[in-house]
PDB file of N, CA and C in Angstrom:
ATOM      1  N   UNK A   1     106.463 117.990 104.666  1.00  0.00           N
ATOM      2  CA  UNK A   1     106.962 116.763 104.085  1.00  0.00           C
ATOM      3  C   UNK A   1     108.433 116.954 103.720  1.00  0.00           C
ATOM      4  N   UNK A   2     109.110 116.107 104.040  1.00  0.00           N
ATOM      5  CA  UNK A   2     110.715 115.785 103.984  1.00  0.00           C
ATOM      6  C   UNK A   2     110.815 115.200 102.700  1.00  0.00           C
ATOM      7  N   UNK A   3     111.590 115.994 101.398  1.00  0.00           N
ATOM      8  CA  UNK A   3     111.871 115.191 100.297  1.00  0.00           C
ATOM      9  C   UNK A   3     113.692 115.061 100.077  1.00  0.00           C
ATOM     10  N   UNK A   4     113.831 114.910  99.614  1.00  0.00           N
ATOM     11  CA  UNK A   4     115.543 113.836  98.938  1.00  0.00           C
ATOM     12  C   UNK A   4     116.012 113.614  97.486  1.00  0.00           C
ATOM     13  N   UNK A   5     116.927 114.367  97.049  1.00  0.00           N
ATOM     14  CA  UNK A   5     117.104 114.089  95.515  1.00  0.00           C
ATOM     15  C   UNK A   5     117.697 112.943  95.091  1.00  0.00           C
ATOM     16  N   UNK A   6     118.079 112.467  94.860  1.00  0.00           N
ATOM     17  CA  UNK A   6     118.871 110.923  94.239  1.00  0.00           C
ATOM     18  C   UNK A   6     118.968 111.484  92.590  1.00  0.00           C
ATOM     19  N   UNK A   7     120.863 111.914  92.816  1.00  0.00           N
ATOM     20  CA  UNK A   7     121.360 112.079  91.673  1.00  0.00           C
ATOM     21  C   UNK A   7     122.196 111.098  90.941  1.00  0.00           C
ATOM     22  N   UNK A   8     122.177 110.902  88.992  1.00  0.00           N
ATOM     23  CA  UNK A   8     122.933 109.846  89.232  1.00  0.00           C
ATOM     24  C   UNK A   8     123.529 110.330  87.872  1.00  0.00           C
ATOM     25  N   UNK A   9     124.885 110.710  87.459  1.00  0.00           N
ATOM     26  CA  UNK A   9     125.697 111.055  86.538  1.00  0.00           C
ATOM     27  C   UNK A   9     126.429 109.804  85.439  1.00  0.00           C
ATOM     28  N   UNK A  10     126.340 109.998  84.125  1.00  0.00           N
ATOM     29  CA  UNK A  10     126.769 108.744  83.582  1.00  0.00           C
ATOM     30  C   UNK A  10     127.764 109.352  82.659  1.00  0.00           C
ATOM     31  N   UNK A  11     128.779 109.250  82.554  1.00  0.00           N
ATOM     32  CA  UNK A  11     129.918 109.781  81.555  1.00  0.00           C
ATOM     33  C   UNK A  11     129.840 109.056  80.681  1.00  0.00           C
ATOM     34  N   UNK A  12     129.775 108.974  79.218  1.00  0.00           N
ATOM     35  CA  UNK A  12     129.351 108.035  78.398  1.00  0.00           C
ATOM     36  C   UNK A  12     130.620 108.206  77.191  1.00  0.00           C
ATOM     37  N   UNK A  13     131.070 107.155  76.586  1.00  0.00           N
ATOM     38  CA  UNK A  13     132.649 107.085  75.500  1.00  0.00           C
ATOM     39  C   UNK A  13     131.361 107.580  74.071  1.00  0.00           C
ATOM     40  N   UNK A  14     132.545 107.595  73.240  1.00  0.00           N
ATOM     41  CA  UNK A  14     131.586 108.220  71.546  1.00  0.00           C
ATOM     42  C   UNK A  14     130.320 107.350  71.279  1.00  0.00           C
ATOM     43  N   UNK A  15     130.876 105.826  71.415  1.00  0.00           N
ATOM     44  CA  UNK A  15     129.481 104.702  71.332  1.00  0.00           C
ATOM     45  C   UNK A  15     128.186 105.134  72.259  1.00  0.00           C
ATOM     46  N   UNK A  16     128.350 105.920  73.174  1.00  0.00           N
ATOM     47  CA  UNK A  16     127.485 105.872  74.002  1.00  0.00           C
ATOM     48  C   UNK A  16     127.555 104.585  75.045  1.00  0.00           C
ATOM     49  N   UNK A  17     128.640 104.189  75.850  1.00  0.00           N
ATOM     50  CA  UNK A  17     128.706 103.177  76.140  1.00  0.00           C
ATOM     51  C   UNK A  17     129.541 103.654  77.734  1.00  0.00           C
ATOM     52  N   UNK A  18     128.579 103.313  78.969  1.00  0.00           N
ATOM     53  CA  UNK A  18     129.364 103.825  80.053  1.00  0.00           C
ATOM     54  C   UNK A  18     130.562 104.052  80.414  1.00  0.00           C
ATOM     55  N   UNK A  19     131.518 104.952  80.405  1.00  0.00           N
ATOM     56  CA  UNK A  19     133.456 104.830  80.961  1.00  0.00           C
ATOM     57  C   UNK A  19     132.846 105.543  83.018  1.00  0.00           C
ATOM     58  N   UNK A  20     131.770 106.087  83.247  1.00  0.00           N
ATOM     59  CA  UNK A  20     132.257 106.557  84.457  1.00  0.00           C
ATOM     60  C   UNK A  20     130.914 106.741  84.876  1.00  0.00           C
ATOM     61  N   UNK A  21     130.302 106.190  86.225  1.00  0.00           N
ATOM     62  CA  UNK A  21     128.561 106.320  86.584  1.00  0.00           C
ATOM     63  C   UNK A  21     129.062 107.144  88.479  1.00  0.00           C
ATOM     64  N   UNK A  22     128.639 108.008  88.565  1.00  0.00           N
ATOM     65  CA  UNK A  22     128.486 108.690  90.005  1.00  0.00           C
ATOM     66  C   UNK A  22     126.699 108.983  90.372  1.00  0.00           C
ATOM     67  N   UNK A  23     127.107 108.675  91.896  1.00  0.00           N
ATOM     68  CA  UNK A  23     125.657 109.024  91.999  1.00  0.00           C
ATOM     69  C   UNK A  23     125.776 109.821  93.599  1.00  0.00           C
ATOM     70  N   UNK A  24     124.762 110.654  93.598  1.00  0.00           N
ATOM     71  CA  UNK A  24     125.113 111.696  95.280  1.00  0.00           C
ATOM     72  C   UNK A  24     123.512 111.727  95.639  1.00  0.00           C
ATOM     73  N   UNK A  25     123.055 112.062  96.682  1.00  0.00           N
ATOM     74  CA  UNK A  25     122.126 112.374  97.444  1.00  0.00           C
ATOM     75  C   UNK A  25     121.761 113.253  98.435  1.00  0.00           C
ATOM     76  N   UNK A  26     120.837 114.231  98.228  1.00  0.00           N
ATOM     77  CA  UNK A  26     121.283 115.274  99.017  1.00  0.00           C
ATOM     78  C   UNK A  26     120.797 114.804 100.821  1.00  0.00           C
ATOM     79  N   UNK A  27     120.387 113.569 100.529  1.00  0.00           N
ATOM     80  CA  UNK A  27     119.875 112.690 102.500  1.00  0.00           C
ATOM     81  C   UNK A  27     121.048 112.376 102.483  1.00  0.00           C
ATOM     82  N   UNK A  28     121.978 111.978 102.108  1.00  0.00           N
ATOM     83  CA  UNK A  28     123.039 111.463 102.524  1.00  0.00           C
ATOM     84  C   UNK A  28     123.746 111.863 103.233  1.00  0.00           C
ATOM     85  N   UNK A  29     125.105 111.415 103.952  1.00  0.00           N
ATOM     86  CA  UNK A  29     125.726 111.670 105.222  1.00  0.00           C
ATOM     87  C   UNK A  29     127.104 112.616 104.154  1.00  0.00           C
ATOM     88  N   UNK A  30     127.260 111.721 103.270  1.00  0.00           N
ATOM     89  CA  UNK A  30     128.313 112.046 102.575  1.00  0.00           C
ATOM     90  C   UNK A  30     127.722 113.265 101.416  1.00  0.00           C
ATOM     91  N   UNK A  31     128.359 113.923 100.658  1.00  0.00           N
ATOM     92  CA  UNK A  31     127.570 115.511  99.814  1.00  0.00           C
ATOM     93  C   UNK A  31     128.202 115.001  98.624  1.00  0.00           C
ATOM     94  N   UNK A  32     129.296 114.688  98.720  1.00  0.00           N
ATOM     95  CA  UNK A  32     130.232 114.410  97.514  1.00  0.00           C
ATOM     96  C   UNK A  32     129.180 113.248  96.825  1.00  0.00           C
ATOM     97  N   UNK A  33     129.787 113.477  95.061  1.00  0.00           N
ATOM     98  CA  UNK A  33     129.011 112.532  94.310  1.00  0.00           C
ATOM     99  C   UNK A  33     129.896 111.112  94.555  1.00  0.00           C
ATOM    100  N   UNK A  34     129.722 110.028  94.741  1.00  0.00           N
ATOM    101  CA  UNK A  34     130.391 108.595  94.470  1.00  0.00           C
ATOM    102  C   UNK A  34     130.552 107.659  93.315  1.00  0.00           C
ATOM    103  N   UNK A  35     131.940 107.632  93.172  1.00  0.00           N
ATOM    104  CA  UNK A  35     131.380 106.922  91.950  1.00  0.00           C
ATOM    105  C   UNK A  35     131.204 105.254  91.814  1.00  0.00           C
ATOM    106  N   UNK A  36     130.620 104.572  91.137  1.00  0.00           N
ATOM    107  CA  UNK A  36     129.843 102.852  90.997  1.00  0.00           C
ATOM    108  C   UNK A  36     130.583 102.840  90.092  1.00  0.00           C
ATOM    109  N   UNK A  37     130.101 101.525  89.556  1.00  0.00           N
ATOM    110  CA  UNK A  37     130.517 100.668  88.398  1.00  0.00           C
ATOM    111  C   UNK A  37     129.012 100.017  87.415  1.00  0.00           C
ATOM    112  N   UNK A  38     127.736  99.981  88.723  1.00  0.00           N
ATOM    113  CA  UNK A  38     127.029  99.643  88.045  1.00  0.00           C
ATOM    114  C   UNK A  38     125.922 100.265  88.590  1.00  0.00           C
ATOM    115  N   UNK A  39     124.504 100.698  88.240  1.00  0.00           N
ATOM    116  CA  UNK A  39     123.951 100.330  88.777  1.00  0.00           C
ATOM    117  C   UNK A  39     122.127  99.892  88.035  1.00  0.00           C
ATOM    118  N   UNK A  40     121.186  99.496  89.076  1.00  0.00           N
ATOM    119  CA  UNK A  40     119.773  98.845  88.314  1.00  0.00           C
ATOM    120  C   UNK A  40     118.435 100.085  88.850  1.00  0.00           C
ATOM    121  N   UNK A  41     118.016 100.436  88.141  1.00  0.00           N
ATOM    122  CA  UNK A  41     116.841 101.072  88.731  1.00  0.00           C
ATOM    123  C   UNK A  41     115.391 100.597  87.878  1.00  0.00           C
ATOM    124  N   UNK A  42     114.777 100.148  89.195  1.00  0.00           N
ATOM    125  CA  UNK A  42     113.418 100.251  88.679  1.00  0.00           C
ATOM    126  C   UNK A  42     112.352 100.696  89.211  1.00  0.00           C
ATOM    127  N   UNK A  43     111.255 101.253  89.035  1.00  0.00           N
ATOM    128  CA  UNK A  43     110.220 102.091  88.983  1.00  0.00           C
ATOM    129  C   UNK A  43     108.949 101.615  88.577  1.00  0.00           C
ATOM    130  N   UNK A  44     107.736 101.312  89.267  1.00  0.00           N
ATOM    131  CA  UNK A  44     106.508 101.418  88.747  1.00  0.00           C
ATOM    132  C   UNK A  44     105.646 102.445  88.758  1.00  0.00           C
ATOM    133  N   UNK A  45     105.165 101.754  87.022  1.00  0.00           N
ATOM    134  CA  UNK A  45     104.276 103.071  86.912  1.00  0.00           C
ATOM    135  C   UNK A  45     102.696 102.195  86.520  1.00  0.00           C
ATOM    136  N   UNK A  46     102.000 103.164  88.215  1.00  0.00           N
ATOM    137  CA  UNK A  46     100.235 102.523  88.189  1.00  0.00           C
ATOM    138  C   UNK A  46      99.831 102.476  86.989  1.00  0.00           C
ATOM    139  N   UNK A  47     100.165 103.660  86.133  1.00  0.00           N
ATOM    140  CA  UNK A  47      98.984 104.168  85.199  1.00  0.00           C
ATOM    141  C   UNK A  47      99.073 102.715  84.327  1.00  0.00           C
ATOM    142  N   UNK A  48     100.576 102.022  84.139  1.00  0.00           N
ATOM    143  CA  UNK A  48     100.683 101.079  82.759  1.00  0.00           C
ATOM    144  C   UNK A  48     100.660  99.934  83.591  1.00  0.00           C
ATOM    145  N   UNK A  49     100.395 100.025  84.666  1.00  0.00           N
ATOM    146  CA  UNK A  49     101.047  98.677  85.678  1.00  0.00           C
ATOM    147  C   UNK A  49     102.028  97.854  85.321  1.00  0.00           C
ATOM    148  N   UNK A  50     103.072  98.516  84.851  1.00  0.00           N
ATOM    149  CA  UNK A  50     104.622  97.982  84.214  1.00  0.00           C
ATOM    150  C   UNK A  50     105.580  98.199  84.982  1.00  0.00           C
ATOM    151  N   UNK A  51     106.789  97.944  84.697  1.00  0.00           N
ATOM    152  CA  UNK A  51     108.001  98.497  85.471  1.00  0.00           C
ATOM    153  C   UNK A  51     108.932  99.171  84.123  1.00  0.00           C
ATOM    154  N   UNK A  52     109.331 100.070  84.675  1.00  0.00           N
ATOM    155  CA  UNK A  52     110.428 100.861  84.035  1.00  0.00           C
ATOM    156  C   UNK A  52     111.728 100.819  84.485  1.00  0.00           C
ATOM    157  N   UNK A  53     112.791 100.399  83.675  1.00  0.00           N
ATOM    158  CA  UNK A  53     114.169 100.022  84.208  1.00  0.00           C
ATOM    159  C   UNK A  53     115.187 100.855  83.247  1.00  0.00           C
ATOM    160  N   UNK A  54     116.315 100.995  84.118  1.00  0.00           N
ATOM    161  CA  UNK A  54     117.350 101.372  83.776  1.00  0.00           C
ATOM    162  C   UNK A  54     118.419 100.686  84.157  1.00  0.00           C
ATOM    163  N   UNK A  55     119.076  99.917  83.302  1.00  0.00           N
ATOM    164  CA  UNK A  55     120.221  98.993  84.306  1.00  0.00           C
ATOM    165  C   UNK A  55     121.727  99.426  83.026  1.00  0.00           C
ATOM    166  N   UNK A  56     122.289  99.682  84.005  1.00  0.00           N
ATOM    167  CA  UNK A  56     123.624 100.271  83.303  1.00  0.00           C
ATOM    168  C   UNK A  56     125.218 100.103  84.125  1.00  0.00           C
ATOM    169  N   UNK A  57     126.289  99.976  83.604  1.00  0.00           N
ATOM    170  CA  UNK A  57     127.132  99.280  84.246  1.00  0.00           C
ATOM    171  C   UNK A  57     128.427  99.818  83.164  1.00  0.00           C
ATOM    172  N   UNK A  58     129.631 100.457  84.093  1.00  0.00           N
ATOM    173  CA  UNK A  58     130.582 100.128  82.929  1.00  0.00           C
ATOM    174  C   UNK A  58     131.334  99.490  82.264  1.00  0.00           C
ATOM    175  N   UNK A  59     132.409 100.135  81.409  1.00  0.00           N
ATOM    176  CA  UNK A  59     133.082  99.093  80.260  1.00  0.00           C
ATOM    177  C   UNK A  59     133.595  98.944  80.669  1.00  0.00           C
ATOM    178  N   UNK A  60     134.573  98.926  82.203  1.00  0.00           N
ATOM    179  CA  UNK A  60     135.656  98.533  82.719  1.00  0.00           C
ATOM    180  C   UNK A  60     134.886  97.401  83.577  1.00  0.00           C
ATOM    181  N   UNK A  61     133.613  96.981  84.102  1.00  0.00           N
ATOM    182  CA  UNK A  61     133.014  96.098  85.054  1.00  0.00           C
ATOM    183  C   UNK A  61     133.682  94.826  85.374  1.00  0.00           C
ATOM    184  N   UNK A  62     134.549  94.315  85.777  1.00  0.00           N
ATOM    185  CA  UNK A  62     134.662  93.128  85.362  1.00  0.00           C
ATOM    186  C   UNK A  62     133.534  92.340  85.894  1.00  0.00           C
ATOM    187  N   UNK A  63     133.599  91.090  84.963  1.00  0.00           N
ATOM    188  CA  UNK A  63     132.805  90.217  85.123  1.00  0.00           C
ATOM    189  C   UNK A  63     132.109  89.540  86.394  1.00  0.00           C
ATOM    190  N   UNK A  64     133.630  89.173  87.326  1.00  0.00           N
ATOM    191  CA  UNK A  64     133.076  88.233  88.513  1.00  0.00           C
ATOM    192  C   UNK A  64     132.139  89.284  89.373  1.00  0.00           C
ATOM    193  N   UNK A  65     132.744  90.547  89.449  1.00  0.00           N
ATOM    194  CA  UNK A  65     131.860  91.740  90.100  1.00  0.00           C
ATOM    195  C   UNK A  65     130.453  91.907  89.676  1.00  0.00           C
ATOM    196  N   UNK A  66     130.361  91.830  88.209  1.00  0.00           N
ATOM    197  CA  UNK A  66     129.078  91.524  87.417  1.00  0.00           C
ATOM    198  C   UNK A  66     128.182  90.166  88.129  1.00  0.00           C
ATOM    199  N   UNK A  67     128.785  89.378  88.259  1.00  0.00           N
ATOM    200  CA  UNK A  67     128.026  88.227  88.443  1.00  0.00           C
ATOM    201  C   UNK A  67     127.384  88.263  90.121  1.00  0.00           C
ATOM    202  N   UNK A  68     128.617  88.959  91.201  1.00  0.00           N
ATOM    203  CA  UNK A  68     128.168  88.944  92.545  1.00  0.00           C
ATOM    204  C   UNK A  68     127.298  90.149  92.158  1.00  0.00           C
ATOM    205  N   UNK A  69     127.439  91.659  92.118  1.00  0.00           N
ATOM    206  CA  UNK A  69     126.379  92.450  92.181  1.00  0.00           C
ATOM    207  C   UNK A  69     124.695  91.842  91.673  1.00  0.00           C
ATOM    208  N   UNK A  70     124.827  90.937  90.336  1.00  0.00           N
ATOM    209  CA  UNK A  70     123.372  89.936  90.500  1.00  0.00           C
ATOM    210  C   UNK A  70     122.578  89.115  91.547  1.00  0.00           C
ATOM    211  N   UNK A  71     123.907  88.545  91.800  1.00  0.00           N
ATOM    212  CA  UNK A  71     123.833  87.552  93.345  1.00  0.00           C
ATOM    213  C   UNK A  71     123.462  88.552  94.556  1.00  0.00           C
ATOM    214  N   UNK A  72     123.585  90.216  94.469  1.00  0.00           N
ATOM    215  CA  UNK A  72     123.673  90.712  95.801  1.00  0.00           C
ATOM    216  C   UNK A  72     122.007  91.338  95.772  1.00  0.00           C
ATOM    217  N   UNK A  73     121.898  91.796  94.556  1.00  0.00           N
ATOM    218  CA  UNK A  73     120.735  92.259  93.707  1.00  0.00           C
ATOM    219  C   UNK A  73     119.502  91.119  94.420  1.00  0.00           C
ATOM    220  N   UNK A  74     119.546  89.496  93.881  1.00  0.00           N
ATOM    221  CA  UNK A  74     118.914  89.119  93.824  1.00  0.00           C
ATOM    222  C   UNK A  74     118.486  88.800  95.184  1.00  0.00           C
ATOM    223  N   UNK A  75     119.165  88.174  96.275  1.00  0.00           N
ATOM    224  CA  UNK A  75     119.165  88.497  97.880  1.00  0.00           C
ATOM    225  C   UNK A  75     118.332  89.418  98.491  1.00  0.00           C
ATOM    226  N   UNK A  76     118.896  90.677  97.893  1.00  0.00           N
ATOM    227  CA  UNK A  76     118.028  92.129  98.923  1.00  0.00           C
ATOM    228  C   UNK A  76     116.875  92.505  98.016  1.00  0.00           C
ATOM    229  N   UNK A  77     116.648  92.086  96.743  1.00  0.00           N
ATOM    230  CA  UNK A  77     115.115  91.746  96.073  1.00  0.00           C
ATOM    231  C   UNK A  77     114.342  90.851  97.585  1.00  0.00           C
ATOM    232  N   UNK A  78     114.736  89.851  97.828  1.00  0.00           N
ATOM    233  CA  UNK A  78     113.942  89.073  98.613  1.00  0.00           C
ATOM    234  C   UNK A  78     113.895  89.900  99.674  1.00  0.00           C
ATOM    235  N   UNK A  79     114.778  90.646 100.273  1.00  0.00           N
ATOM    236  CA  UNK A  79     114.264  91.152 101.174  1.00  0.00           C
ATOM    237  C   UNK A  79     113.558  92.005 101.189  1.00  0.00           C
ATOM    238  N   UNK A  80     113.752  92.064  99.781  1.00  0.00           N
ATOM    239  CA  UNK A  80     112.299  94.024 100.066  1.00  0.00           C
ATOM    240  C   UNK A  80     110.772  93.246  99.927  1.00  0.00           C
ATOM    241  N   UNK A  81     110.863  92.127  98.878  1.00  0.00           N
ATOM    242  CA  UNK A  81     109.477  91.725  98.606  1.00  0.00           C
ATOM    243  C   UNK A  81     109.162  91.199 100.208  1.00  0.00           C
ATOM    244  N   UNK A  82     110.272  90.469 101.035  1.00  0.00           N
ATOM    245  CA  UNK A  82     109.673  90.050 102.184  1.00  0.00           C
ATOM    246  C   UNK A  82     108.909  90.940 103.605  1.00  0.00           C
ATOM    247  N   UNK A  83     109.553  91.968 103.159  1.00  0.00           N
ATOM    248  CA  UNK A  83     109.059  93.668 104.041  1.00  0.00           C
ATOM    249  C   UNK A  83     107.775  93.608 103.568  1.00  0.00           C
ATOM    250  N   UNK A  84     107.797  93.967 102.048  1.00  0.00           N
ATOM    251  CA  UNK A  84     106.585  94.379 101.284  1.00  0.00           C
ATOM    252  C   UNK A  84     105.123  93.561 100.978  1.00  0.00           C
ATOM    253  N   UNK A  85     105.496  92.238 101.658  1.00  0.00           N
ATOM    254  CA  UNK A  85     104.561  91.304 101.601  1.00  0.00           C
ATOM    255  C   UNK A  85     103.927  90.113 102.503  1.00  0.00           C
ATOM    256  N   UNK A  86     105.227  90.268 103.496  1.00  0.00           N
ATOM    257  CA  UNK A  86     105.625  89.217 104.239  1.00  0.00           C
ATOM    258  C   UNK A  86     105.220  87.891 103.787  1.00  0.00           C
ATOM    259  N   UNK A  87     105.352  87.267 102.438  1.00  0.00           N
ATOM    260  CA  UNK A  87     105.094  85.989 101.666  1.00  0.00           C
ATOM    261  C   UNK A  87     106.720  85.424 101.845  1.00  0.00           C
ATOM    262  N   UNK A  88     106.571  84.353 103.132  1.00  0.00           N
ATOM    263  CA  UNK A  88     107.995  83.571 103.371  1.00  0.00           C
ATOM    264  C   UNK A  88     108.479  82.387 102.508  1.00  0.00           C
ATOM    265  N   UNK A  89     107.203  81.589 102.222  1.00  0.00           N
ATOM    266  CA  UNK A  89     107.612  80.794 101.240  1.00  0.00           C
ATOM    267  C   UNK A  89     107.995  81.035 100.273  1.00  0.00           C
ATOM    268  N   UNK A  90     107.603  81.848  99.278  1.00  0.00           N
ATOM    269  CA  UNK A  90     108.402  82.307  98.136  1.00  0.00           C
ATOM    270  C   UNK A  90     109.602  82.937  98.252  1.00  0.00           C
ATOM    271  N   UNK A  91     109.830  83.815  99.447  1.00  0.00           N
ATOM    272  CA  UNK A  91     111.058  84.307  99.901  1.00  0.00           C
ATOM    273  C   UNK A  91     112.179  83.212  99.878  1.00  0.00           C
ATOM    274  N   UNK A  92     111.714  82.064 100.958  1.00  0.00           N
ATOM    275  CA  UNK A  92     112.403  81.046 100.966  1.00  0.00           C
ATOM    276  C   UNK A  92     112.409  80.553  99.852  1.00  0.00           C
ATOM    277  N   UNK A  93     112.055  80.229  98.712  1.00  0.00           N
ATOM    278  CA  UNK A  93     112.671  79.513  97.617  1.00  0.00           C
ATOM    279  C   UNK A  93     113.419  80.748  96.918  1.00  0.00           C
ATOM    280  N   UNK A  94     113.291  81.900  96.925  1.00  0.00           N
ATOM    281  CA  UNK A  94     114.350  82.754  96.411  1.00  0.00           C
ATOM    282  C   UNK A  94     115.580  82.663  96.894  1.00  0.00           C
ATOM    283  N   UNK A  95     115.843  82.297  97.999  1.00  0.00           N
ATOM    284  CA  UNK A  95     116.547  82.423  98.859  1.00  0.00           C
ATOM    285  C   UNK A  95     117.778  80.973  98.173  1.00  0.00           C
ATOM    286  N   UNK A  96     116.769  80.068  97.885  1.00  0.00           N
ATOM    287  CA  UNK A  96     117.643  78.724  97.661  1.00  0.00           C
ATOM    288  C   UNK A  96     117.409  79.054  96.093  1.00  0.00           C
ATOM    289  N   UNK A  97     117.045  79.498  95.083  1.00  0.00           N
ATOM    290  CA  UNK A  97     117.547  79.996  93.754  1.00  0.00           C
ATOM    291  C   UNK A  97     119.222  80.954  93.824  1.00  0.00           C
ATOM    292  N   UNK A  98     119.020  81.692  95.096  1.00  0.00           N
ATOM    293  CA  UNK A  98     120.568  82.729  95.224  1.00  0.00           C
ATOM    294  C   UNK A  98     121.512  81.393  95.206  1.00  0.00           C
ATOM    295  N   UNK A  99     121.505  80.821  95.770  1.00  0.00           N
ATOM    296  CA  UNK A  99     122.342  79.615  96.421  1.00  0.00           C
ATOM    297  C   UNK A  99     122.412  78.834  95.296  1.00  0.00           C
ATOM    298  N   UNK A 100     121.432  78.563  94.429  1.00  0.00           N
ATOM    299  CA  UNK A 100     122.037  77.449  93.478  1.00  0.00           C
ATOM    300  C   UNK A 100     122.810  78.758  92.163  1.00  0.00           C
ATOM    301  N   UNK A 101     122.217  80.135  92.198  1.00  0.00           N
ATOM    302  CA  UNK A 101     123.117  80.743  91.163  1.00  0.00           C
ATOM    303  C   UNK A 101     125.033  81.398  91.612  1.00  0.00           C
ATOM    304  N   UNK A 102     124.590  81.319  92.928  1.00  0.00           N
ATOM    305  CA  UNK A 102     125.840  81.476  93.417  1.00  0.00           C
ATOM    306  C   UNK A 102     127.129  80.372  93.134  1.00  0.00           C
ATOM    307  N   UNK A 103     126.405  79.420  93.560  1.00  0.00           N
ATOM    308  CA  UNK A 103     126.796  77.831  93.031  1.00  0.00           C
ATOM    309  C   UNK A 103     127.176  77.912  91.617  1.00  0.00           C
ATOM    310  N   UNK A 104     126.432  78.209  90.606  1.00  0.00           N
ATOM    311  CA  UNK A 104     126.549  78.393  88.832  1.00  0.00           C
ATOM    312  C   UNK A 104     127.732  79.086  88.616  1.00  0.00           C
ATOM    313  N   UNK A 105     127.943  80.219  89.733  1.00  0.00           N
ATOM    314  CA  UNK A 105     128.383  81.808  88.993  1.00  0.00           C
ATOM    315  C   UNK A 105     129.935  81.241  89.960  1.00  0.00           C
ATOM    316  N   UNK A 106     129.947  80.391  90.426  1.00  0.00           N
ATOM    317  CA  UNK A 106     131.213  80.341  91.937  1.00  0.00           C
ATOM    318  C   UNK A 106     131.444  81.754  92.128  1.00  0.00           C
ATOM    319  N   UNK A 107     130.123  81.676  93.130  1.00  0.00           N
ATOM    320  CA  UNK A 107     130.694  82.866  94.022  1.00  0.00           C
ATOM    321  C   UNK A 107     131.038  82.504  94.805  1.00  0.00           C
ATOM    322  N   UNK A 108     131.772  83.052  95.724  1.00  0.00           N
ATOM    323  CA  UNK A 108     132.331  82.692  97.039  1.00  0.00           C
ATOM    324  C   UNK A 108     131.497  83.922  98.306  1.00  0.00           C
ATOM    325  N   UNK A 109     130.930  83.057  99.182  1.00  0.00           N
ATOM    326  CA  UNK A 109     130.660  84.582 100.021  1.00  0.00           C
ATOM    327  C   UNK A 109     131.270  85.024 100.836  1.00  0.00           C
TER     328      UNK A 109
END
């Protein structure tokens, strides 16, 4: 069995409040760590049938970046549930929720 680490480094100011997030992988093409601005992780766990999240982002983020990474977030959500389920109709109304928050947030694509 082929396994993969997914590392993810958070430099944190006195508040405890993100200044610097890198993340590296040892599957990756690239070795070097990279550094983000934001990122979301979530995880289920059978035993509680919950999700466990970590969503973290730094103090420099600006906003409009904030608002598309949601918009980009919420998109490739649909696409994983659509892999993971192949349920199109609900896909498709996710699809036109991106579009009316894109609309809210003026994103531009």
């Amino acid at each position: 069995m082929k396994t993969a680490e997914i590392k993810i480094t958070v430099a944190l100011d006195d508040n405890n409040v993100p200044e610097k997030i890198l993340w590296e992988s040892t599957d990756a093409v690239n070795k070097e760590a990279l550094p983000v601005s934001s990122f979301m992780l979530a995880l289920w766990d059978p035993s509680y049938k919950n999700t466990l999240r970590i969503d973290l982002w730094t103090k420099e983020m600006p906003v409009d970046e904030m608002k598309r990474f949601f918009y980009e977030t919420l998109q490739t959500m649909g696409d994983s549930f659509l892999r993971a389920t192949g349920e199109t109709n609900i896909v498709e109304d996710l699809r036109d929720y991106c579009a009316h928050f894109a609309d809210k947030m003026e994103i531009t694509k």
